[in-house]
Protein backbone atom coordinates (compact mmCIF):
# COMPACT_ATOMS: atom_id res chain seq x y z
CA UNK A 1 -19.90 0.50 190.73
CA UNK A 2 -16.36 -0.54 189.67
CA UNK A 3 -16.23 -2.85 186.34
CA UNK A 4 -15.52 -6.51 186.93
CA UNK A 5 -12.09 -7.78 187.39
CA UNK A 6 -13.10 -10.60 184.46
CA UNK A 7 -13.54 -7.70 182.00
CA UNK A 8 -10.40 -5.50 182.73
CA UNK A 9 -10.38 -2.27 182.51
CA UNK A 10 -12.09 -0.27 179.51
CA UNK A 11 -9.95 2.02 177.06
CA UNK A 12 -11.88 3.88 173.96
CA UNK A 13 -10.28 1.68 170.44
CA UNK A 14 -9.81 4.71 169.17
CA UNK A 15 -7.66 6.61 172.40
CA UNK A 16 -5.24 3.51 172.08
CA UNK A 17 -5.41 3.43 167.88
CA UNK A 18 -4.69 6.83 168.57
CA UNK A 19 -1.66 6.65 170.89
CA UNK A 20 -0.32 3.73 169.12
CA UNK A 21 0.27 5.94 165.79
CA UNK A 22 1.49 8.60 167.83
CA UNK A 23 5.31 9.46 167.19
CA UNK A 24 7.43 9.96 170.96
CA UNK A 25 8.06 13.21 170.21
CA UNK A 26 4.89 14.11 169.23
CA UNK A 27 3.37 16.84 172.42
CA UNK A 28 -0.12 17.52 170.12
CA UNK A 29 -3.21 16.53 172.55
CA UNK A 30 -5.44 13.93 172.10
CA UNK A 31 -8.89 15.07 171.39
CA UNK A 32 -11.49 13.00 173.12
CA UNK A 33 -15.18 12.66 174.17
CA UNK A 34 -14.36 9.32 176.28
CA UNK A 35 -14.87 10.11 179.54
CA UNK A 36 -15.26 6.71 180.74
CA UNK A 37 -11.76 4.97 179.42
CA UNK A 38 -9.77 4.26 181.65
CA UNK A 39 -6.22 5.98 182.21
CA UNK A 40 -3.38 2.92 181.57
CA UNK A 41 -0.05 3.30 181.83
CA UNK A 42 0.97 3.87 178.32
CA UNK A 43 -0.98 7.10 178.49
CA UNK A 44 1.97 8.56 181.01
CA UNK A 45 3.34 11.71 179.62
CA UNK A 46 0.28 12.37 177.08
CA UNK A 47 -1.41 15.57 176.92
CA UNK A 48 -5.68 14.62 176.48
CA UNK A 49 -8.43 17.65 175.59
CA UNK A 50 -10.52 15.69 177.22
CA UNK A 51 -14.90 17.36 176.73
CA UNK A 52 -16.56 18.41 179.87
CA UNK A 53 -19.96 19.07 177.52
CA UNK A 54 -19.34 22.49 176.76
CA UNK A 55 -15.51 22.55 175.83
CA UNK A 56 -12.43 21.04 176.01
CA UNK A 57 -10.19 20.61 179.31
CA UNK A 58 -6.71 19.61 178.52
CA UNK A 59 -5.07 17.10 180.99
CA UNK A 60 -1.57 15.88 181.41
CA UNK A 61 -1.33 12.08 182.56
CA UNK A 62 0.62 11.86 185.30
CA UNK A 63 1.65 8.58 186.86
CA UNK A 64 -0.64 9.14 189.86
CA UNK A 65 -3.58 9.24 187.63
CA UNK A 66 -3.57 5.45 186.25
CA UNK A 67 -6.72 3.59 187.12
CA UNK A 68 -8.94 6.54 187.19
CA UNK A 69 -10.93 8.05 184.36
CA UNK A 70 -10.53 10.54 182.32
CA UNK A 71 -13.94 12.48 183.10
CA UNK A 72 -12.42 12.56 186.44
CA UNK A 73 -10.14 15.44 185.95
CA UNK A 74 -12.57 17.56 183.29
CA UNK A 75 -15.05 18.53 185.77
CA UNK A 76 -18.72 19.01 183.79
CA UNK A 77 -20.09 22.12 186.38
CA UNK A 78 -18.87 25.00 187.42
CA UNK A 79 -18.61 25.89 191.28
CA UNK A 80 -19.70 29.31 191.49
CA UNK A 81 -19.66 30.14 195.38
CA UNK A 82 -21.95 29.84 198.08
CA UNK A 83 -23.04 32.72 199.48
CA UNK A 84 -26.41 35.79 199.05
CA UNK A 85 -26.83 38.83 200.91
CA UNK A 86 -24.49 37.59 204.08
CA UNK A 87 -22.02 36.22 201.60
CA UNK A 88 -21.40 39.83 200.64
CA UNK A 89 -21.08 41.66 203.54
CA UNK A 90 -18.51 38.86 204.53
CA UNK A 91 -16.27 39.56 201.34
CA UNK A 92 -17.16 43.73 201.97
CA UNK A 93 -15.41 43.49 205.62
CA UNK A 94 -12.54 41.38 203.93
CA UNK A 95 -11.68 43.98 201.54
């Protein structure tokens, strides 16, 4: 469910305290747990390490990417593959 329109959009206080002190020329990521802020567009251009509750995925904000969230692009499980017994013989003939 999408937050109300009365509200605005929610950014961590310390992801914007964070940018704010930030120099332009400054390319050092962002370290955050915040999965739920909210990508605005000052972010543009910033690299975030953003934690998928195991480690760190770094993720440059692109323009396309304001008005989702941050957890969005640091998925939190890992797609292994379908497959079993017919799965192999599959990838066997392949190769």
């Amino acid at each position: 469910m999408s937050r109300s329109l009365k509200k605005g959009p929610f950014v961590d206080k310390r992801i914007i305290g964070k940018l704010q002190k930030r120099k332009a020329e400054d390319r050092s990521p962002i370290k955050t747990w915040s999965r739920n802020s909210t990508i605005s567009p000052e972010m543009i251009g910033s690299t975030f390490e953003v934690h998928n509750g195991k480690s760190f995925i770094k993720t440059l904000v692109t323009d396309e990417m304001v008005g989702h969230k941050l957890g969005e692009f640091a998925p939190t499980r890992k797609f292994v593959r379908h497959g079993g017994k017919l799965q192999k013989e599959v990838d066997a003939k392949k190769s």
